[in-house]
C-alpha atoms as a PDB file:
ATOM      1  CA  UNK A   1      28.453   1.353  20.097  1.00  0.00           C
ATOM      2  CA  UNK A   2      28.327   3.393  17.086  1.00  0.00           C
ATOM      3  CA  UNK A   3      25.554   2.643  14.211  1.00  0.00           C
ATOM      4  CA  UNK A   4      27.041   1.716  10.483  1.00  0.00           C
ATOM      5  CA  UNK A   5      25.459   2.629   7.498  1.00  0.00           C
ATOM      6  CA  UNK A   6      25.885   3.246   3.557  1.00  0.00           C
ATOM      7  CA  UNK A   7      26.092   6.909   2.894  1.00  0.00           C
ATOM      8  CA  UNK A   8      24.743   7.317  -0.982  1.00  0.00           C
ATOM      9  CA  UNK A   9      25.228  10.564  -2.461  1.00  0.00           C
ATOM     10  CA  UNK A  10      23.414  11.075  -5.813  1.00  0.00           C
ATOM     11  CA  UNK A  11      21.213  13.278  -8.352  1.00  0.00           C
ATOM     12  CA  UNK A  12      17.962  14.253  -9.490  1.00  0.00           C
ATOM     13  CA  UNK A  13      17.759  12.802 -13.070  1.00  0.00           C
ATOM     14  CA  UNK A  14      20.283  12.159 -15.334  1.00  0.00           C
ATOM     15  CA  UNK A  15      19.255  13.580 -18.840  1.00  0.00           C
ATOM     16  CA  UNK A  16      19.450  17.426 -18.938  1.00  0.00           C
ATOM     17  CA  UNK A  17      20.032  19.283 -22.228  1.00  0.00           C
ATOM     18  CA  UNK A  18      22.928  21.494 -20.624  1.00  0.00           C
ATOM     19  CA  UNK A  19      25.014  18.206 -19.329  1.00  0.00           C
ATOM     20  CA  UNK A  20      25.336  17.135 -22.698  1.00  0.00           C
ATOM     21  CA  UNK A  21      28.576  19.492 -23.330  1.00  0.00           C
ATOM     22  CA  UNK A  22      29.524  19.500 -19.621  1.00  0.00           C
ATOM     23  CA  UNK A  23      28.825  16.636 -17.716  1.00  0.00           C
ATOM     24  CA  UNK A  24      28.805  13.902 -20.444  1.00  0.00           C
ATOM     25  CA  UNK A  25      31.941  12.877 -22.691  1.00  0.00           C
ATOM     26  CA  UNK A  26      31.769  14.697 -25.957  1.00  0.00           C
ATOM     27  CA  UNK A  27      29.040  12.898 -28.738  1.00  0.00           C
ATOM     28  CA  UNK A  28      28.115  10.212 -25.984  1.00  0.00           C
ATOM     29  CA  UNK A  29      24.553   8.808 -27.248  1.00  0.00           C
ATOM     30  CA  UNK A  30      21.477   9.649 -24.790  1.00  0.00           C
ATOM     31  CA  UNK A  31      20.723   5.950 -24.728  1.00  0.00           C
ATOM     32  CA  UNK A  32      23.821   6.214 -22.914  1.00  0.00           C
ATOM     33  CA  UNK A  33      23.779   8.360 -20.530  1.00  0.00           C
ATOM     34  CA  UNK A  34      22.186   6.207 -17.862  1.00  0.00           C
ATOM     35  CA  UNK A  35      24.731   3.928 -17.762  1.00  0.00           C
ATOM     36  CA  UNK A  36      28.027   6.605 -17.535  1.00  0.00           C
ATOM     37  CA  UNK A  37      26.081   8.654 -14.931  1.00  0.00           C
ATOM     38  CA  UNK A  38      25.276   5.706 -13.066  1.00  0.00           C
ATOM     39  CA  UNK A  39      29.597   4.890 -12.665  1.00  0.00           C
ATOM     40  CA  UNK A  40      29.745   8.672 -11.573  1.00  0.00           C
ATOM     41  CA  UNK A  41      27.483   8.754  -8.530  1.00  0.00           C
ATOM     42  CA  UNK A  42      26.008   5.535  -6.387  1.00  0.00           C
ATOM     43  CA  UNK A  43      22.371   7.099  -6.370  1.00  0.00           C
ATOM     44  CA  UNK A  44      19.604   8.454  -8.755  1.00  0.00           C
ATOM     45  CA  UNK A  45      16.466  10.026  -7.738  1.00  0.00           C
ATOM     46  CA  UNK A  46      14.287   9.676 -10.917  1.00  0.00           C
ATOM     47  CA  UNK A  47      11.768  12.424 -10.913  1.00  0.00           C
ATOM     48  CA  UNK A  48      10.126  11.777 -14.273  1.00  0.00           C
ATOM     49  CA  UNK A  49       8.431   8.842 -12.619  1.00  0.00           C
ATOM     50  CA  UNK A  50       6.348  11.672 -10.446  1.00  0.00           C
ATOM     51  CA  UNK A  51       4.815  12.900 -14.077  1.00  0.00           C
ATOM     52  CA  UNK A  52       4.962  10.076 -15.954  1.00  0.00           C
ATOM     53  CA  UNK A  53       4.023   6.242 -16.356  1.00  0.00           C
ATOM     54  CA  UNK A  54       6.800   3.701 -17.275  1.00  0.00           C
ATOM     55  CA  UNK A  55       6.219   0.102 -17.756  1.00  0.00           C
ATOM     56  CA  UNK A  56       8.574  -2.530 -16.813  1.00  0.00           C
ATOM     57  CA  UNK A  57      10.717  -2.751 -20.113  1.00  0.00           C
ATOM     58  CA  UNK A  58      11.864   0.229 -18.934  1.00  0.00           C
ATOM     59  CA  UNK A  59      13.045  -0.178 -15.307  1.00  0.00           C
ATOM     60  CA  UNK A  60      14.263  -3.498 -16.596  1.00  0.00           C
ATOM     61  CA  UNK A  61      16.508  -1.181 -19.182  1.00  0.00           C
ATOM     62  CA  UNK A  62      17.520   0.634 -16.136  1.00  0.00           C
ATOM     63  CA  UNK A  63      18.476  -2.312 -13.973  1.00  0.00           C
ATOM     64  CA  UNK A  64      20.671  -3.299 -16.787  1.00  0.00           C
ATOM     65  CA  UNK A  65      22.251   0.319 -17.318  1.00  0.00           C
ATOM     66  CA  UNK A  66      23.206   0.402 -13.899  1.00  0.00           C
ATOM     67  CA  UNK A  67      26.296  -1.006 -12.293  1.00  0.00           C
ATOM     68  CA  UNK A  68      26.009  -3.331  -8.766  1.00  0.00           C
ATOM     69  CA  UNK A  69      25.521  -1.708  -5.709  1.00  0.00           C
ATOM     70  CA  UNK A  70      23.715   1.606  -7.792  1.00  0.00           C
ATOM     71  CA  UNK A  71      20.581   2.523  -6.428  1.00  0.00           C
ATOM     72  CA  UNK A  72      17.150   4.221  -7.950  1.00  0.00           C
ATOM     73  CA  UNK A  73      14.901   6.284  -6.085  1.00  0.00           C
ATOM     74  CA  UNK A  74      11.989   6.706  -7.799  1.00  0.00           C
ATOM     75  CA  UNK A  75       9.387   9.797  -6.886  1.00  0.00           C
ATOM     76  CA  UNK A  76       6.249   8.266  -6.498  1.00  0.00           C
ATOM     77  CA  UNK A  77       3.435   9.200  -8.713  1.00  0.00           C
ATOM     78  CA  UNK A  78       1.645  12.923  -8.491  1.00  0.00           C
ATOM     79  CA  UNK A  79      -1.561  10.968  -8.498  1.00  0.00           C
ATOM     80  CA  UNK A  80      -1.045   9.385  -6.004  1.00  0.00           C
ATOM     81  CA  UNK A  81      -0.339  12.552  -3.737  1.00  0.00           C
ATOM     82  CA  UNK A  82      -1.495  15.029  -5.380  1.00  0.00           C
ATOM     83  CA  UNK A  83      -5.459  14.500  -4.119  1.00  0.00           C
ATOM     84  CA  UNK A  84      -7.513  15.966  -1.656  1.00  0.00           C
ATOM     85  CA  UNK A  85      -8.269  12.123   0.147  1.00  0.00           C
ATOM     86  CA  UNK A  86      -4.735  11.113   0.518  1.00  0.00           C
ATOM     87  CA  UNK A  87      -6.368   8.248   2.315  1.00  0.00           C
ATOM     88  CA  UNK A  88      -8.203   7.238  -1.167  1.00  0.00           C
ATOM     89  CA  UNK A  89      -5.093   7.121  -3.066  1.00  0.00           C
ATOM     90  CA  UNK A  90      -4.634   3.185  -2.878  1.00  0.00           C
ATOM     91  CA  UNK A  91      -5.854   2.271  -6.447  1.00  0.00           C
ATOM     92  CA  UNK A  92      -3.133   4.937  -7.855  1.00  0.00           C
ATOM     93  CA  UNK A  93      -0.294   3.654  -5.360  1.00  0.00           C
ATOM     94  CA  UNK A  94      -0.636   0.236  -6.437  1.00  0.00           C
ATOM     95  CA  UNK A  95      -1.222   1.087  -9.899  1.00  0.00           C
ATOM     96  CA  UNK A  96       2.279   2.756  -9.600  1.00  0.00           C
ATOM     97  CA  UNK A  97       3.894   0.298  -7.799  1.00  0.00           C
ATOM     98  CA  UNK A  98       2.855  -2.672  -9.892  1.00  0.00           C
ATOM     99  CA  UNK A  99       3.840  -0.667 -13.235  1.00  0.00           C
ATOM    100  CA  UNK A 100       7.306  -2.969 -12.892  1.00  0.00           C
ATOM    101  CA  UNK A 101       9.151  -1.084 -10.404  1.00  0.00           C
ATOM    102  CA  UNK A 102      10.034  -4.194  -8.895  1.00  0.00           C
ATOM    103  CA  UNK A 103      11.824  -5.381 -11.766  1.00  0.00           C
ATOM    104  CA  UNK A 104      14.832  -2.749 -10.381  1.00  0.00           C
ATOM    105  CA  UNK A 105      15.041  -5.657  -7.532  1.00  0.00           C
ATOM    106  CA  UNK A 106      17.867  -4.974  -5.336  1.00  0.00           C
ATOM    107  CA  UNK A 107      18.893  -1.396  -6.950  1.00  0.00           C
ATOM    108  CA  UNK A 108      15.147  -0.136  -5.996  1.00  0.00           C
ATOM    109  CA  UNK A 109      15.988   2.617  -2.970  1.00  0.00           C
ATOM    110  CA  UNK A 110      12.983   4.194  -1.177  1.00  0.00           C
ATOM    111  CA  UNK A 111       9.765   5.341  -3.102  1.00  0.00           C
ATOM    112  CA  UNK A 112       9.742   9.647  -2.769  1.00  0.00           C
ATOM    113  CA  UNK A 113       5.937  10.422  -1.998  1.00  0.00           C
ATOM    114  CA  UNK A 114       6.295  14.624  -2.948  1.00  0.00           C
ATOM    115  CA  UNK A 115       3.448  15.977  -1.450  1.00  0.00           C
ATOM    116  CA  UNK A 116       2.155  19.574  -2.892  1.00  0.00           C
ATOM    117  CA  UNK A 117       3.203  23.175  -0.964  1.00  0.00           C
ATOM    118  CA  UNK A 118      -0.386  23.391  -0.161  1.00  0.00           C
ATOM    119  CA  UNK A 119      -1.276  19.938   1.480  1.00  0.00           C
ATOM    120  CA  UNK A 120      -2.209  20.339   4.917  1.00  0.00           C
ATOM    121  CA  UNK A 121      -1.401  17.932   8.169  1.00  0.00           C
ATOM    122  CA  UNK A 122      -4.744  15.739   8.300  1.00  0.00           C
ATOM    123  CA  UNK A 123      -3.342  13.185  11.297  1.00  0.00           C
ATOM    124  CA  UNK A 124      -6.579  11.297  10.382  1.00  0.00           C
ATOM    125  CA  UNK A 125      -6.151  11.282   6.269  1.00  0.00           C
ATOM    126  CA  UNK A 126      -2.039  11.299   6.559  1.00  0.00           C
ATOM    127  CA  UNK A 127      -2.145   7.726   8.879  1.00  0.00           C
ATOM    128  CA  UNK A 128      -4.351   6.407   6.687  1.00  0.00           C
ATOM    129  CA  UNK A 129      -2.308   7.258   3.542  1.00  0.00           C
ATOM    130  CA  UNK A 130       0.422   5.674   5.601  1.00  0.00           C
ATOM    131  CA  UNK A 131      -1.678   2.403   6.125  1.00  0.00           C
ATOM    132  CA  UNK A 132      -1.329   2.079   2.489  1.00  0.00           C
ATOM    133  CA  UNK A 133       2.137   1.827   2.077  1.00  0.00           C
ATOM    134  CA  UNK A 134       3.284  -1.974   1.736  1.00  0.00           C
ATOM    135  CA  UNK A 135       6.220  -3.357   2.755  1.00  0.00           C
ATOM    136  CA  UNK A 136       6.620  -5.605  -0.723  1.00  0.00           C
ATOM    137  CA  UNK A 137       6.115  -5.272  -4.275  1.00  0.00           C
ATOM    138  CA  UNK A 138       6.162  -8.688  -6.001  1.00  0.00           C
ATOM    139  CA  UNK A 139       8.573  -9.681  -3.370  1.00  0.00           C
ATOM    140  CA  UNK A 140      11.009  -6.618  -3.942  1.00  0.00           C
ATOM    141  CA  UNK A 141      11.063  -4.771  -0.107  1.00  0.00           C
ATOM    142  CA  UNK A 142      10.114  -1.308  -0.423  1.00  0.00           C
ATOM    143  CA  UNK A 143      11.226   1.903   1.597  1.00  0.00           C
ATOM    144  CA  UNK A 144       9.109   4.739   1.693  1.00  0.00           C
ATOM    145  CA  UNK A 145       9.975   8.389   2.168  1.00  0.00           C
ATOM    146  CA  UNK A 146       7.823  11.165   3.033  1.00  0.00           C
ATOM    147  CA  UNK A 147       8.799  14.903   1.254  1.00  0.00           C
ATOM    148  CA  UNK A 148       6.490  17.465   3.030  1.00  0.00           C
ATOM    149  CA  UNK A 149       6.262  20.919   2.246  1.00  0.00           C
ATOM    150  CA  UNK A 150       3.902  22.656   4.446  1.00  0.00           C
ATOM    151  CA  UNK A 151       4.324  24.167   7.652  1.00  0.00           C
ATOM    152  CA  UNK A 152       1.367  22.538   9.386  1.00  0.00           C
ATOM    153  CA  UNK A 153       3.583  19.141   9.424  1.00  0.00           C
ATOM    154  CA  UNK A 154       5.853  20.382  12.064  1.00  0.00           C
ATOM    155  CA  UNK A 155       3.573  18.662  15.206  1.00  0.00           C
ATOM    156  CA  UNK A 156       5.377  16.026  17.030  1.00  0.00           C
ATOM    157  CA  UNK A 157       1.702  14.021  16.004  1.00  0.00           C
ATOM    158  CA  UNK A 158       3.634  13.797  12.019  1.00  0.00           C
ATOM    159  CA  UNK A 159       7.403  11.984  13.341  1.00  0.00           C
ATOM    160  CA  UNK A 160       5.015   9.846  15.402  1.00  0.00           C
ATOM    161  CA  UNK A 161       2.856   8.185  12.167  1.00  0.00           C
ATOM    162  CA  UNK A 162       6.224   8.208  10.229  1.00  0.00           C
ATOM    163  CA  UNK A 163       7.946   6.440  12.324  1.00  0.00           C
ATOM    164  CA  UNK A 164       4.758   3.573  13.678  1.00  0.00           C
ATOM    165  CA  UNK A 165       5.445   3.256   9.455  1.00  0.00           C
ATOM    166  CA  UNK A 166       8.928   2.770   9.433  1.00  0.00           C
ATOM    167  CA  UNK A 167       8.858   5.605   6.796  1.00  0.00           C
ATOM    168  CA  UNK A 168      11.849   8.171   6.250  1.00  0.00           C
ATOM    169  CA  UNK A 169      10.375  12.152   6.676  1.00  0.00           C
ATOM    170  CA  UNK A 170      12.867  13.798   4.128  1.00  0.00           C
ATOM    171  CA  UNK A 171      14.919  16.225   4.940  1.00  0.00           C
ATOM    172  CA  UNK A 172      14.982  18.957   2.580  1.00  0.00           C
ATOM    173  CA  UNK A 173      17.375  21.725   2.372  1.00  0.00           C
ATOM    174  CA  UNK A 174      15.062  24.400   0.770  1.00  0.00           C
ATOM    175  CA  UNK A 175      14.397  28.238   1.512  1.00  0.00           C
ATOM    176  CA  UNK A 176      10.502  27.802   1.191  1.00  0.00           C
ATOM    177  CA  UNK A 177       9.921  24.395   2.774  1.00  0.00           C
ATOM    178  CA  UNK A 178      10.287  23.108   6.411  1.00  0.00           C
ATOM    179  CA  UNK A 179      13.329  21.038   7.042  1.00  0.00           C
ATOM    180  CA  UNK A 180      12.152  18.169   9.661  1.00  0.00           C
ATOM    181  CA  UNK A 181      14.692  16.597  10.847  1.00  0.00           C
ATOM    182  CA  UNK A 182      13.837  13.658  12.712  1.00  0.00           C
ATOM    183  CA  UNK A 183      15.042  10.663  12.276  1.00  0.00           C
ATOM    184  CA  UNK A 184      11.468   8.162  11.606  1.00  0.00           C
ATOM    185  CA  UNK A 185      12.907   4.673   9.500  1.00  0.00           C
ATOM    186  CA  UNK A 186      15.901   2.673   9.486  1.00  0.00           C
ATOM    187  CA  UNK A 187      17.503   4.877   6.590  1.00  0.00           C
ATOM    188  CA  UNK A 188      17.640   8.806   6.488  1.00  0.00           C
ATOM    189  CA  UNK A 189      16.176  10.758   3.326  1.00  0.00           C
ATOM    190  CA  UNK A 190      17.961  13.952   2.673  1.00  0.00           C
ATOM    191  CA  UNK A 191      17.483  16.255  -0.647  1.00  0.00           C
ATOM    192  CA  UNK A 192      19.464  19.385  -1.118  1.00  0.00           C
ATOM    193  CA  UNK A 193      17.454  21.912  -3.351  1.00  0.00           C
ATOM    194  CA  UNK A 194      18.882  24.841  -5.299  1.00  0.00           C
END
């Protein structure tokens, strides 16, 4: 028997200074570039939501923008990985989660946590990050992929807590970062970097 999936091949981001003359019709507003990039590719990874806080007029906008069947991923939140106590970081997940990401509904794809080059594997500190991670937000299912970028994750101990979690260990094609490739969820996370 042979599994079936949905393959989605997207971006990072769809408003970029140099796509207005090359990837965007001539004179096409920026309030509308959401909605023609979203008819070009079945997938956005939204990084700004890593540096930034939206509220939910906004995903709502996005929702809208987008055609059926499109699907957001949105990076979680740097302060929510970007901390010394991973394990402490449940006020600033849920702070980021109930901003009114839920309000994508069925186009919300998995939630990038981006950890920093220099954070260590702590089994301890990473499971209980991973304990945070709900399953629902405001009754929207949520999938949750892990980007890594530090040599210490490559233990067989790091596949193991992703996958008790049902969480996706992205694979990421980059020269500087370890590409793990084991398969941990029910959907596979894969970013190619240039």
């Amino acid at each position: 028997m042979t599994a079936q999936g949905t393959i989605r091949s997207g971006m990072g981001g769809w408003t970029f200074e140099p796509w207005d003359t090359s990837f965007y019709p001539e004179k096409l507003a920026k309030a509308k570039q959401l909605h023609y990039a979203s008819r070009q590719v079945p997938s956005i990874e939204v990084n700004g939501t890593y540096y930034s806080s939206f509220k939910e007029p906004t995903f709502v906008k996005w929702a809208n923008d987008a055609p059926d069947g499109f699907v957001f991923s949105l990076k979680g939140n740097r302060f929510v990985t970007n901390r010394r106590v991973l394990g402490e970081a449940g006020e600033s997940m849920m702070r980021f989660l109930g901003s009114g990401v839920a309000a994508l509904g069925d186009k919300l794809g998995p939630i990038l946590w981006q950890f920093a080059p220099s954070k260590k594997f702590d089994p301890d500190d990473f499971e209980a990050f991973l304990k945070l991670l709900p399953e629902k937000q405001d009754g929207v299912p949520l999938r949750h992929a892990l980007e890594v970028r530090h040599d210490s994750f490559i233990v067989p101990e790091f596949p193991a807590l992703a996958r008790k979690c049902n969480a996706a260990i992205v694979y990421a094609d980059h020269a500087k970062y370890p590409a793990i490739a084991d398969v941990t969820a029910d959907f596979v996370y894969a970013r190619l970097q240039t």
